[in-house]
C-alpha atoms as a PDB file:
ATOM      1  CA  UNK A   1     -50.632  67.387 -39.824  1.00  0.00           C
ATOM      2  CA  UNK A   2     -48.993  70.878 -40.614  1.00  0.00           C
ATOM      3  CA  UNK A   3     -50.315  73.478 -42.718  1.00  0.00           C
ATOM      4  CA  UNK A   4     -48.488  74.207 -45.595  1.00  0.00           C
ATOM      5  CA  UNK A   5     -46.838  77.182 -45.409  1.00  0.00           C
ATOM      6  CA  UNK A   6     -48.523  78.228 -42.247  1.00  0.00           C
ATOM      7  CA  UNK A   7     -52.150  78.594 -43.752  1.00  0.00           C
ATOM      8  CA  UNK A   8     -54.296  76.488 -46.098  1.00  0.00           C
ATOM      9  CA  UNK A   9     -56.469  73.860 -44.912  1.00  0.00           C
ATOM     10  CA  UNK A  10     -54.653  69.922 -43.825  1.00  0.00           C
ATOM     11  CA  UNK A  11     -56.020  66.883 -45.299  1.00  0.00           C
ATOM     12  CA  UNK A  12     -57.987  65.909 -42.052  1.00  0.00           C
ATOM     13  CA  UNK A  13     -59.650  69.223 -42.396  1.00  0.00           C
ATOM     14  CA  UNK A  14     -60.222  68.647 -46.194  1.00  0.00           C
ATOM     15  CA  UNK A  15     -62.197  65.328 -45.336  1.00  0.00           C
ATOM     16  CA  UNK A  16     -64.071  66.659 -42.624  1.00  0.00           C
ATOM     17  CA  UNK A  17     -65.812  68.762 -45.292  1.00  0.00           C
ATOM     18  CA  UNK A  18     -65.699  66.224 -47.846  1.00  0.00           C
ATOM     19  CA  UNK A  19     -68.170  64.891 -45.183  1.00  0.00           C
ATOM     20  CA  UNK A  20     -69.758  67.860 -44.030  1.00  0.00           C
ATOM     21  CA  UNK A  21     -70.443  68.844 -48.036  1.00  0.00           C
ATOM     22  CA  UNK A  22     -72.105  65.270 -47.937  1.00  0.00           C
ATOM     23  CA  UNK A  23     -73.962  65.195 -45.526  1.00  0.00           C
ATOM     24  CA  UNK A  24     -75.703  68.863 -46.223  1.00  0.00           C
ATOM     25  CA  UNK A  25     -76.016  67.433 -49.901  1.00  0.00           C
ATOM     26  CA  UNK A  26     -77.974  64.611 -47.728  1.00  0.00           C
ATOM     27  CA  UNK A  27     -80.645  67.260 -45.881  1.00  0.00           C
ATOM     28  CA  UNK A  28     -78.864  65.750 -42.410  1.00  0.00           C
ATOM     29  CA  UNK A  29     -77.779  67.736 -39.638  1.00  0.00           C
ATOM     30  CA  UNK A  30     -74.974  65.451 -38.094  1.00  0.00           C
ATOM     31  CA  UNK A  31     -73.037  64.896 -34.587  1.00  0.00           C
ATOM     32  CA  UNK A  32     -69.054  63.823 -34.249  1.00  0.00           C
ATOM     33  CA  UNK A  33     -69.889  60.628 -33.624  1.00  0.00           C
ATOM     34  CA  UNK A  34     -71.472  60.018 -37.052  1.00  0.00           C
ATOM     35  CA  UNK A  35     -69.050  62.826 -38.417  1.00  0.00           C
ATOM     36  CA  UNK A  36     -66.380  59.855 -37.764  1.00  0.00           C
ATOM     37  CA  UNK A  37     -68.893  57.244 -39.074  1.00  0.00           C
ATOM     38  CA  UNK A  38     -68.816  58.980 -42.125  1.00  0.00           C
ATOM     39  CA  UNK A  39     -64.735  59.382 -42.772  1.00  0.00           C
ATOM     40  CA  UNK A  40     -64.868  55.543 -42.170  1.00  0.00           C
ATOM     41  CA  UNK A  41     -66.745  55.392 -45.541  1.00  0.00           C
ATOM     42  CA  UNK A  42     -65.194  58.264 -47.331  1.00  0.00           C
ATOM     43  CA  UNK A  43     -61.967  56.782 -46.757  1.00  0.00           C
ATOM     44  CA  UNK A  44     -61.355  53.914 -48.225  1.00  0.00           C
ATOM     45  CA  UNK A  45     -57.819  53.073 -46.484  1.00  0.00           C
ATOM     46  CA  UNK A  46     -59.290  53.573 -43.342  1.00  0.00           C
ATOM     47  CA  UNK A  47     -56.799  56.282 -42.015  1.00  0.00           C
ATOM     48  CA  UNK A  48     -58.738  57.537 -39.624  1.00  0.00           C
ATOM     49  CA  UNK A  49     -58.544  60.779 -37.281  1.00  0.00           C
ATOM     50  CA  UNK A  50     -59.894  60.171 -33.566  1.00  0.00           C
ATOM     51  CA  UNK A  51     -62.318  61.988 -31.973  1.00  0.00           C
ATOM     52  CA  UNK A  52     -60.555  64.723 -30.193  1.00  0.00           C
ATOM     53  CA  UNK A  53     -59.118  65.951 -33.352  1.00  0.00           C
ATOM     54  CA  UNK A  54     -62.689  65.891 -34.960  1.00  0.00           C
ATOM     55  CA  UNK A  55     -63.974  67.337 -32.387  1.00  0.00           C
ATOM     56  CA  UNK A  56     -61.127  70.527 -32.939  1.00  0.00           C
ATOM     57  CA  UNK A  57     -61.717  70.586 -36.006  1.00  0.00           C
ATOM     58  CA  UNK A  58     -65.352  70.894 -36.196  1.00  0.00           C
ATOM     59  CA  UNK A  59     -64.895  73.665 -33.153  1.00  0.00           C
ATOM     60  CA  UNK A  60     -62.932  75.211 -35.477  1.00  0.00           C
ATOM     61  CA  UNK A  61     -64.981  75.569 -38.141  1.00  0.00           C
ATOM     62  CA  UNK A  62     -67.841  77.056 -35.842  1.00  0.00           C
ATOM     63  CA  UNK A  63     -65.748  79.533 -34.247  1.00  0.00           C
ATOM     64  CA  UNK A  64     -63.035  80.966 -36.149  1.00  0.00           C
ATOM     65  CA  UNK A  65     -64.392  80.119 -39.628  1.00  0.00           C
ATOM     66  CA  UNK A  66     -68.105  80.465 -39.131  1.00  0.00           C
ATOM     67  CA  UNK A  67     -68.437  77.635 -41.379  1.00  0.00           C
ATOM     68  CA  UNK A  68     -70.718  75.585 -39.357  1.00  0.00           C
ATOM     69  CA  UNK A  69     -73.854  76.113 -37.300  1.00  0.00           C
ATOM     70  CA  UNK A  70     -74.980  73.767 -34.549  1.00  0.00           C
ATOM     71  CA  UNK A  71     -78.071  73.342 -32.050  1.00  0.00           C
ATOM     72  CA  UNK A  72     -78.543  70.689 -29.575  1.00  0.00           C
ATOM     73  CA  UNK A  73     -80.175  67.094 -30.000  1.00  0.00           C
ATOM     74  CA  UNK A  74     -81.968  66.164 -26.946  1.00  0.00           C
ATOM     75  CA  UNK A  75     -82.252  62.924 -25.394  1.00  0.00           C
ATOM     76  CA  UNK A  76     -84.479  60.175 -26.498  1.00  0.00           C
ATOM     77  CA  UNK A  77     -84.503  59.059 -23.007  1.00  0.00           C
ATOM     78  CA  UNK A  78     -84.330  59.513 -19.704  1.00  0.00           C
ATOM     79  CA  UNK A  79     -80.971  58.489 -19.435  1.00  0.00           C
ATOM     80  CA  UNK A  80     -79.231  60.190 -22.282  1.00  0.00           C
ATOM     81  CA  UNK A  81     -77.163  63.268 -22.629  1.00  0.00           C
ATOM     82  CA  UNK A  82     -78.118  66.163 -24.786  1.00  0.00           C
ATOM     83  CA  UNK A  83     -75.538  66.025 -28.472  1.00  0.00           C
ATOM     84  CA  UNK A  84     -74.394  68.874 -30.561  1.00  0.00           C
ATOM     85  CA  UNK A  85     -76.068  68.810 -34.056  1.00  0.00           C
ATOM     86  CA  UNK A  86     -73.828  70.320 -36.776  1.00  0.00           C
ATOM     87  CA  UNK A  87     -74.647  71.499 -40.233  1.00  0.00           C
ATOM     88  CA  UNK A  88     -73.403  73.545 -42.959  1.00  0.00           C
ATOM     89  CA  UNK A  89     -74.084  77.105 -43.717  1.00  0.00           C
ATOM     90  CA  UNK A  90     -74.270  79.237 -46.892  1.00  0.00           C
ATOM     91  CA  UNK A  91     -70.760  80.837 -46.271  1.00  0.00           C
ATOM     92  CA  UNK A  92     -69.355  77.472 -44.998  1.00  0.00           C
ATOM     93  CA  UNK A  93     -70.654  75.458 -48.376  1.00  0.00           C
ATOM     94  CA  UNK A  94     -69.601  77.825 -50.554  1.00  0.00           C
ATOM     95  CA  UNK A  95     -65.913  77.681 -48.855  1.00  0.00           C
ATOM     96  CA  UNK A  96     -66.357  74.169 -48.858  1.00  0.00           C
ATOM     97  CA  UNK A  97     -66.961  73.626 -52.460  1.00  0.00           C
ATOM     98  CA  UNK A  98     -63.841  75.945 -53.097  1.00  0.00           C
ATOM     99  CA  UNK A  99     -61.337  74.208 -51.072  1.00  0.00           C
ATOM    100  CA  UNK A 100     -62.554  70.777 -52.073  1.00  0.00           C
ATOM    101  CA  UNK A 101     -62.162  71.566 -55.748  1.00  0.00           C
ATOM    102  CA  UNK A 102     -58.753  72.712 -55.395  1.00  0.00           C
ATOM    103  CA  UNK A 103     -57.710  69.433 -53.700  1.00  0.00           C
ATOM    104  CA  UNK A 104     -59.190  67.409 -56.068  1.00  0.00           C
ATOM    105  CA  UNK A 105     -57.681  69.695 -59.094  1.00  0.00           C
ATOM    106  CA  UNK A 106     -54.307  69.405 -57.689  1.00  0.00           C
ATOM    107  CA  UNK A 107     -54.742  65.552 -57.707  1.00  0.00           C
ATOM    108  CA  UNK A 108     -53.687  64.961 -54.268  1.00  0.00           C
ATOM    109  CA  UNK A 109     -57.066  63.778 -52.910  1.00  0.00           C
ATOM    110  CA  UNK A 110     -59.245  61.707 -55.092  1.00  0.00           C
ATOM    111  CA  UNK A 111     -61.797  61.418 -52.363  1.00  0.00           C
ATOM    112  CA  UNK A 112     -62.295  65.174 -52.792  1.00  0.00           C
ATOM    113  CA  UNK A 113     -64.575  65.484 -55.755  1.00  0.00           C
ATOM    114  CA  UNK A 114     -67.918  67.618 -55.177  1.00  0.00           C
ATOM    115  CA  UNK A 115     -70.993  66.608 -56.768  1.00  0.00           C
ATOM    116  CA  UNK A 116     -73.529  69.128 -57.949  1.00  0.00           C
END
């Protein structure tokens, strides 16, 4: 997707936090994988993003937003591999909320409305 006018936030960014606002509205700290577990539900005619562009876009919002904060999930088992753990902080909700409302004010994304 292209960003209007250069800047702005694109609708896959939008519903990652739809999701994000969710989930931290939820107490849970969350990984991509459920990340995209989530947009299933959110999005009721299933157009979904893949992982890779999750993944960007959640990298994104760490680094050059500093919207996010993460830590590491270890292993349950011998076996597994250690999992990024992502959450929502103060700045990031509040920019959220923002950007969210907007979206759903200009009528283009139902699926945008922020509780509480």
């Amino acid at each position: 997707m292209r960003r209007p006018q250069g800047n702005g936030l694109v609708e896959n960014e939008l519903r990652v936090l739809a999701v994000a606002v969710r989930l931290h509205q939820e107490k849970r700290r969350w990984t991509t994988a459920e990340l995209l577990d989530e947009l299933l539900r959110l999005d009721k005619q299933k157009q979904t993003i893949n992982e890779a562009t999750a993944y960007r876009i959640v990298t994104r919002f760490c680094l050059d937003h500093e919207y996010l904060n993460y830590s590491w999930r270890l292993p349950t088992s011998y076996h597994g591999r250690p999992s990024r753990q992502f959450h929502l902080n103060p700045i990031g909700l509040k920019a959220a909320k923002a950007a969210l409302n907007q979206a759903f004010a200009e009528g283009n994304a139902p699926w945008a409305k922020v509780t509480r």
